[in-house]
N, C-alpha and C. Protein backbone atom coordinates (compact mmCIF):
# COMPACT_ATOMS: atom_id res chain seq x y z
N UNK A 1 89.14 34.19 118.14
CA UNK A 1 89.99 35.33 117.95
C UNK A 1 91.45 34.88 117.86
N UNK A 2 92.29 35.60 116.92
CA UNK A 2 93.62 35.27 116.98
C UNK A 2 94.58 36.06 117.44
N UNK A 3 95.61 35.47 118.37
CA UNK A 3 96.55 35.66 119.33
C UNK A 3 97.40 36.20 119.08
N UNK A 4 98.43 36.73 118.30
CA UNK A 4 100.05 36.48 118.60
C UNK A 4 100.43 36.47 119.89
N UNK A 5 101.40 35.50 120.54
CA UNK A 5 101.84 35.86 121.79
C UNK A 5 103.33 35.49 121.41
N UNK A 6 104.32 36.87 122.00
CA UNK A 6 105.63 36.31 121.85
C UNK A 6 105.96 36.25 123.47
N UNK A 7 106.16 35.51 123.42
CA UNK A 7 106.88 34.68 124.99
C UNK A 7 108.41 33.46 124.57
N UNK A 8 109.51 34.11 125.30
CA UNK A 8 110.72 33.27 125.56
C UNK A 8 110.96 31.94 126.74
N UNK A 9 109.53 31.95 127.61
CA UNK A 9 109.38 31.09 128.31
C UNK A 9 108.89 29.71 127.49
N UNK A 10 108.87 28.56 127.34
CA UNK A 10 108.11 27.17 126.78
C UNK A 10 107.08 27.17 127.72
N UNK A 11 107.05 26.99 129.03
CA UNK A 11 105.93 26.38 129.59
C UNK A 11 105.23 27.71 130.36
N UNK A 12 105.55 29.18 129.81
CA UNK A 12 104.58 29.77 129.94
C UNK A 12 103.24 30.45 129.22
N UNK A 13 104.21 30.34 127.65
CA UNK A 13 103.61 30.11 126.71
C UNK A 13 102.51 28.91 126.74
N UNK A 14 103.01 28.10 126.98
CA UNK A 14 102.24 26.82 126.84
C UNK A 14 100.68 26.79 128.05
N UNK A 15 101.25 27.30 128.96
CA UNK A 15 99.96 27.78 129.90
C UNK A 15 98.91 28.67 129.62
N UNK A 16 99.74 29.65 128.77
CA UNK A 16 98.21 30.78 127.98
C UNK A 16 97.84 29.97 126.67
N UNK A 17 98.44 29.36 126.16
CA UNK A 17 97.58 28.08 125.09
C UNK A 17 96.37 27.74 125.83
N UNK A 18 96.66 27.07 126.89
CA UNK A 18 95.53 26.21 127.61
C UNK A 18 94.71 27.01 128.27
N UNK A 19 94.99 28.45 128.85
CA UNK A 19 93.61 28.81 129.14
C UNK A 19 92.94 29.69 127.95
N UNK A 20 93.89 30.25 126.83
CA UNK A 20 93.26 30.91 125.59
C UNK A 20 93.11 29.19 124.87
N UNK A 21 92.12 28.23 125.09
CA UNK A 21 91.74 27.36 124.51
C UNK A 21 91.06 27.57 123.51
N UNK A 22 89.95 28.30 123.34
CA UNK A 22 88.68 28.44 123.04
C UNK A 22 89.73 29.93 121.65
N UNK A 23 91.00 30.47 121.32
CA UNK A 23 91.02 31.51 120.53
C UNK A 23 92.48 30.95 120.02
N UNK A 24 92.70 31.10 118.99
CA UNK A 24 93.55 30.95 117.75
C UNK A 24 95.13 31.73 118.38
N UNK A 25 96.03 30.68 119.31
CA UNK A 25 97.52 31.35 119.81
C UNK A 25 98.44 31.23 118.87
N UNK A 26 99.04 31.77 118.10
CA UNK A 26 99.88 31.61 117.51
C UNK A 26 101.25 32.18 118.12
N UNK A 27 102.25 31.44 118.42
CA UNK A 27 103.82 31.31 119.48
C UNK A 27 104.68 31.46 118.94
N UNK A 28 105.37 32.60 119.51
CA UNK A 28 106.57 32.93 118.67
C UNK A 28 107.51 32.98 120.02
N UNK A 29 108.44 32.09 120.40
CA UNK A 29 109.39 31.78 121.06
C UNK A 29 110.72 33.17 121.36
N UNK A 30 110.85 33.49 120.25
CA UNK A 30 111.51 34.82 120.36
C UNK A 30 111.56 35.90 119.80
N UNK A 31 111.74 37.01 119.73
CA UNK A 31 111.67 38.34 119.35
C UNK A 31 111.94 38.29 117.73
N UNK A 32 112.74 37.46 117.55
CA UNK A 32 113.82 37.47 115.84
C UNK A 32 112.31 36.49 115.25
N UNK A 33 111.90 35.54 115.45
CA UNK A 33 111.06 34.75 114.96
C UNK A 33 109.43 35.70 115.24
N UNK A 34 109.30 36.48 116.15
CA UNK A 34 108.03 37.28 116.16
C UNK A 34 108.36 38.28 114.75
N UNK A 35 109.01 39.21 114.74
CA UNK A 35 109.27 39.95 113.46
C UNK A 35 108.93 39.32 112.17
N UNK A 36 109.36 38.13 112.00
CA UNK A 36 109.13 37.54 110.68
C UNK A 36 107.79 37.21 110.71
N UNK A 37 107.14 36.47 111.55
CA UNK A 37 106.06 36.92 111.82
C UNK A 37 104.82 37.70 112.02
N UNK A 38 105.10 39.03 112.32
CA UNK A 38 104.69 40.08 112.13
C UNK A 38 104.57 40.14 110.65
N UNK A 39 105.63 40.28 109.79
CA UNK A 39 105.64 40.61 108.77
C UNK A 39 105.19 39.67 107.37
N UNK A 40 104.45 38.66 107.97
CA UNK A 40 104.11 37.61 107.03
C UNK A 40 102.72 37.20 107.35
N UNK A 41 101.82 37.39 108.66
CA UNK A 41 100.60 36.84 108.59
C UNK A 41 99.63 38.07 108.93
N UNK A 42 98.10 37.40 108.74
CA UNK A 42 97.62 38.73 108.71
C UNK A 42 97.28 39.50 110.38
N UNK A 43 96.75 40.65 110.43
CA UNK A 43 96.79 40.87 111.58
C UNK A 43 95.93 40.36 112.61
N UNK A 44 96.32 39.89 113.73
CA UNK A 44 95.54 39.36 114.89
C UNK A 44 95.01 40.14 115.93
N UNK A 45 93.62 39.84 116.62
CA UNK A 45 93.01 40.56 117.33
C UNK A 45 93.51 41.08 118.55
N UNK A 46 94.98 40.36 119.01
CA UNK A 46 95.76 41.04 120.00
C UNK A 46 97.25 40.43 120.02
N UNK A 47 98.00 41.17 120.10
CA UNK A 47 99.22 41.21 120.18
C UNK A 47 99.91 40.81 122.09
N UNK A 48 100.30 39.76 122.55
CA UNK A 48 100.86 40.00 123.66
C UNK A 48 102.39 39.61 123.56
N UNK A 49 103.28 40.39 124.02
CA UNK A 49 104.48 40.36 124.28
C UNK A 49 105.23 40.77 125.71
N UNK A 50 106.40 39.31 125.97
CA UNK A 50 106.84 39.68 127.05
C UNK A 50 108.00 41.00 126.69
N UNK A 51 108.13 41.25 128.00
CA UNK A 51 108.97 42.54 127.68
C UNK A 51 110.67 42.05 127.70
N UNK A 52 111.03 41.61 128.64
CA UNK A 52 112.36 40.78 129.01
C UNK A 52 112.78 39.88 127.75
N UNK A 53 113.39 39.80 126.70
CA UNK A 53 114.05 38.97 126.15
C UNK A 53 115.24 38.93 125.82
N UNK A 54 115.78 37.47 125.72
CA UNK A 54 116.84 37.14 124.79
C UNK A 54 117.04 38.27 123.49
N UNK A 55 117.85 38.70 122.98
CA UNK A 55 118.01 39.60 121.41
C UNK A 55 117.11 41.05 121.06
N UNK A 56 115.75 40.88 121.34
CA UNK A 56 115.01 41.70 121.23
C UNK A 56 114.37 41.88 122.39
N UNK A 57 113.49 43.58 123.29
CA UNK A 57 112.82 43.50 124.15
C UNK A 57 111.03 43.63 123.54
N UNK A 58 110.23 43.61 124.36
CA UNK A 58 108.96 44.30 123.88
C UNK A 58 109.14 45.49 123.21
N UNK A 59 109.40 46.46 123.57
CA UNK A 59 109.49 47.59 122.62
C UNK A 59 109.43 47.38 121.91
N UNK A 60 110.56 46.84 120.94
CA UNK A 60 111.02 46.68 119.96
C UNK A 60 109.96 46.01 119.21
N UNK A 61 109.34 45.01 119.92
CA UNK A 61 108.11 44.62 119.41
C UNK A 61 107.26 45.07 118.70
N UNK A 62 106.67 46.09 120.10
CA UNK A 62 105.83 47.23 119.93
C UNK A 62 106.10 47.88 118.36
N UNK A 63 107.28 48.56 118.55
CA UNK A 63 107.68 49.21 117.38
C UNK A 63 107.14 48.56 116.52
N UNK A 64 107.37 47.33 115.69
CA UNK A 64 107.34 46.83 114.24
C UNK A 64 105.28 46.62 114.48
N UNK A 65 104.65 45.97 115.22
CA UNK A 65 103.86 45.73 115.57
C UNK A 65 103.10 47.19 115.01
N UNK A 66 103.44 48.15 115.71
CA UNK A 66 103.06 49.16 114.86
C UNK A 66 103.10 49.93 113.64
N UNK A 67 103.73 49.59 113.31
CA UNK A 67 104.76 49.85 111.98
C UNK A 67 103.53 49.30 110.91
N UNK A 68 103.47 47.83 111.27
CA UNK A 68 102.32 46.39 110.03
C UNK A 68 101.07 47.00 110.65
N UNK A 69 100.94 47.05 112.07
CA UNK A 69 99.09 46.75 112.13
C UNK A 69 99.16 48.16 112.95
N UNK A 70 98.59 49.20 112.67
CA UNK A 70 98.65 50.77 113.64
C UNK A 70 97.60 50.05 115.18
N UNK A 71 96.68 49.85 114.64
CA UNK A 71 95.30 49.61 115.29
C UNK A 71 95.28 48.15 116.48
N UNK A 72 96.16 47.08 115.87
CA UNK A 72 95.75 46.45 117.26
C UNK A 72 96.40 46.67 118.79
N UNK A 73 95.19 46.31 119.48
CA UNK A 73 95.54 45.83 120.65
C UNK A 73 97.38 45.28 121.32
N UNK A 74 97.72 46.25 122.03
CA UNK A 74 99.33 45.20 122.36
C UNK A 74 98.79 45.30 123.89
N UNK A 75 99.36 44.08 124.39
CA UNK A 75 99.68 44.02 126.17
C UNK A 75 101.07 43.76 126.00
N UNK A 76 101.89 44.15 127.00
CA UNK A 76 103.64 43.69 127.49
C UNK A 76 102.40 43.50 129.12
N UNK A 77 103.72 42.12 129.40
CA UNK A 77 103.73 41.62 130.51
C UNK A 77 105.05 41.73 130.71
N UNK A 78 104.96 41.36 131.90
CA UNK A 78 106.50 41.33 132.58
C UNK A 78 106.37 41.01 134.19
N UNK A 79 107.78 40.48 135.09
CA UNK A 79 107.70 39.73 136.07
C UNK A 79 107.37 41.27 137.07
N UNK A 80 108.69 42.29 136.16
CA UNK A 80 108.78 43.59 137.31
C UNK A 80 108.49 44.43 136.57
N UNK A 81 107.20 45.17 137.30
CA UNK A 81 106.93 46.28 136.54
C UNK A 81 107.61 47.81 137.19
N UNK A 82 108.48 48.48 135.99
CA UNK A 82 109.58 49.35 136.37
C UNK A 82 108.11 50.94 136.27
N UNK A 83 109.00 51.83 137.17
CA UNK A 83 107.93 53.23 136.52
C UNK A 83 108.40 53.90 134.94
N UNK A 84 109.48 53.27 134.74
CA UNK A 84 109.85 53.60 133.29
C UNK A 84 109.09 52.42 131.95
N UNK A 85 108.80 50.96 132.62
CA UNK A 85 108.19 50.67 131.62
C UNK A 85 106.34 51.15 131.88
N UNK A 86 105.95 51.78 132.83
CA UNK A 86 105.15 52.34 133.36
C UNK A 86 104.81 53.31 132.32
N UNK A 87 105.79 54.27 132.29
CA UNK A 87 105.87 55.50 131.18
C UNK A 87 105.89 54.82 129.93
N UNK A 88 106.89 54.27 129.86
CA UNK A 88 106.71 53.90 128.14
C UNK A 88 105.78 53.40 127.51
N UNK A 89 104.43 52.39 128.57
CA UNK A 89 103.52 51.77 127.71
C UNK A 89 102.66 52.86 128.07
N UNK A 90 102.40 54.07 128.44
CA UNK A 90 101.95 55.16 128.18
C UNK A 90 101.98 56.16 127.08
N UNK A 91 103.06 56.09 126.68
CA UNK A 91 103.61 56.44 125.75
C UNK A 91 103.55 56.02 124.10
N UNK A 92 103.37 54.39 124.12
CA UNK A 92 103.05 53.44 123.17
C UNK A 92 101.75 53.07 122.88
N UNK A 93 100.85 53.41 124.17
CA UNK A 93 99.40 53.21 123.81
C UNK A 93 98.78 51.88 124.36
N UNK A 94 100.14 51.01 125.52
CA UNK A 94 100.15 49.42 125.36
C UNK A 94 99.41 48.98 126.84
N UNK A 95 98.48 48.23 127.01
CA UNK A 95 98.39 47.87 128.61
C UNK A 95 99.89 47.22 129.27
N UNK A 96 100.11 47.49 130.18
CA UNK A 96 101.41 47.25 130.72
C UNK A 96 100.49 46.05 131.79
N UNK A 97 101.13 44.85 131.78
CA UNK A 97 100.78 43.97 133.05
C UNK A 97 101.80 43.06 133.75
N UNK A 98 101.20 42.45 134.68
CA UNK A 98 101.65 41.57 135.61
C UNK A 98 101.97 40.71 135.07
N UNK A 99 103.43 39.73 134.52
CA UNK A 99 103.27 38.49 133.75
C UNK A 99 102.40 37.50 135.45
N UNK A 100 101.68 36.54 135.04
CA UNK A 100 100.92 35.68 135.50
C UNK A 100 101.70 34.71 136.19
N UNK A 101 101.98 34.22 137.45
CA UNK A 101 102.55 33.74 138.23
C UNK A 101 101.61 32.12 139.13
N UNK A 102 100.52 32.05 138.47
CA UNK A 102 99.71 30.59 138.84
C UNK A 102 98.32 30.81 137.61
N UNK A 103 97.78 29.56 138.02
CA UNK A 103 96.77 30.10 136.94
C UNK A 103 95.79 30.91 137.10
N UNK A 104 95.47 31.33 138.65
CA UNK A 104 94.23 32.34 138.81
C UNK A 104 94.93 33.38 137.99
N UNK A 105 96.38 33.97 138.24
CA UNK A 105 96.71 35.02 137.33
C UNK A 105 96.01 34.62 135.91
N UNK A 106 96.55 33.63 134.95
CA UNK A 106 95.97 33.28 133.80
C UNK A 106 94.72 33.82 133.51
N UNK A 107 94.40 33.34 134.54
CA UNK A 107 92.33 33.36 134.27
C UNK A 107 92.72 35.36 134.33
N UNK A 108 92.92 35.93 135.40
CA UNK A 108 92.87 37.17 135.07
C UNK A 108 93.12 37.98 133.58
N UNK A 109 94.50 37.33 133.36
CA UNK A 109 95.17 38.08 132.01
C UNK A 109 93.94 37.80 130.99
N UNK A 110 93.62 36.90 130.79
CA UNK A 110 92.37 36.31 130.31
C UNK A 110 91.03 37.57 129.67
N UNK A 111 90.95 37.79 131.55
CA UNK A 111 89.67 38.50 131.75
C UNK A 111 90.04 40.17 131.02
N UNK A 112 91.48 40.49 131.63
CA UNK A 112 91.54 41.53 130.93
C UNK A 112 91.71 41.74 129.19
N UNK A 113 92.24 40.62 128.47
CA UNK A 113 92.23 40.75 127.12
C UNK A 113 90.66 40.64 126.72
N UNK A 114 89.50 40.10 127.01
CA UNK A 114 88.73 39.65 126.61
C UNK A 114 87.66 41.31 126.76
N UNK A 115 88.06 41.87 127.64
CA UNK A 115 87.16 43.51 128.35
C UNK A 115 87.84 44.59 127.60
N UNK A 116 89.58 44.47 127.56
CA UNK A 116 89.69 45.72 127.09
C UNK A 116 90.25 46.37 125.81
N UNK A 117 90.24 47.51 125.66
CA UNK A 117 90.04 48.01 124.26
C UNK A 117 91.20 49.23 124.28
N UNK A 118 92.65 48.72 124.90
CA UNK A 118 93.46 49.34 124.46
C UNK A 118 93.85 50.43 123.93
C-alpha cells in the first residue's frame, strides 16, 4: 500500500519508514513540497500528516488533499492534542492522533492505519 506521509521531523519520518517496511512511504519533508506532491502523483491509500509545521499546518494539508483525492484516508498526528484540533478533525472527517513517542507507539500508529476506515 502507498503512504504519503508529510512529516517536518528527519528521524521521525525515518522511523515510520522502518516500521511501514512492508508499504510504499513516500516523504515529503514539508508542507510546500507535500502540495506539489499532492498534485503530481497518483492517489495513495493513506494520507498522514503532521499537524505542527514550518510554512504550512495539517489543515492546510487536509484542504488540498481533499480538493485531488475526496475519498482517501487522512490521519494528523501531533505531540498535543488541542479540543480545537479535536473539533476540527471532526469536522474534516480526519483520525486525529497521538504523534508516536518510542516505537511501541509506532507499532500502534501502525495498527491503527492498517484497521481503520476513516
Amino acid at each position: 500500500m502507498r503512504i504519503l506521509l508529510i512529516e517536518d521531523t528527519p528521524e521521525e519520518a525515518k522511523l515510520f519508514q522502518i516500521i511501514f517496511y512492508d508499504h510504499e512511504v513516500y516523504w515529503c519533508g514539508y508542507g510546500r513540497s507535500a502540495i506539489a506532491t499532492i498534485k503530481t502523483h497518483e492517489q495513495p491509500g493513506y494520507v498522514v500528516t503532521d499537524l505542527n509545521m514550518p510554512q504550512i499546518t495539517g489543515w492546510d494539508i487536509v484542504d488540498v488533499v481533499r480538493a485531488r483525492w475526496a475519498t482517501v484516508p487522512i490521519f494528523v498526528w501531533t505531540n498535543q492534542i488541542s479540543e480545537e484540533a479535536k473539533f476540527k478533525a471532526k469536522q474534516y472527517g480526519v483520525l486525529l492522533v497521538q504523534k508516536p513517542n518510542d516505537i511501541d507507539d509506532y507499532g500502534r500508529i501502525r495498527s491503527i492505519l492498517e484497521t481503520s476506515s476513516v
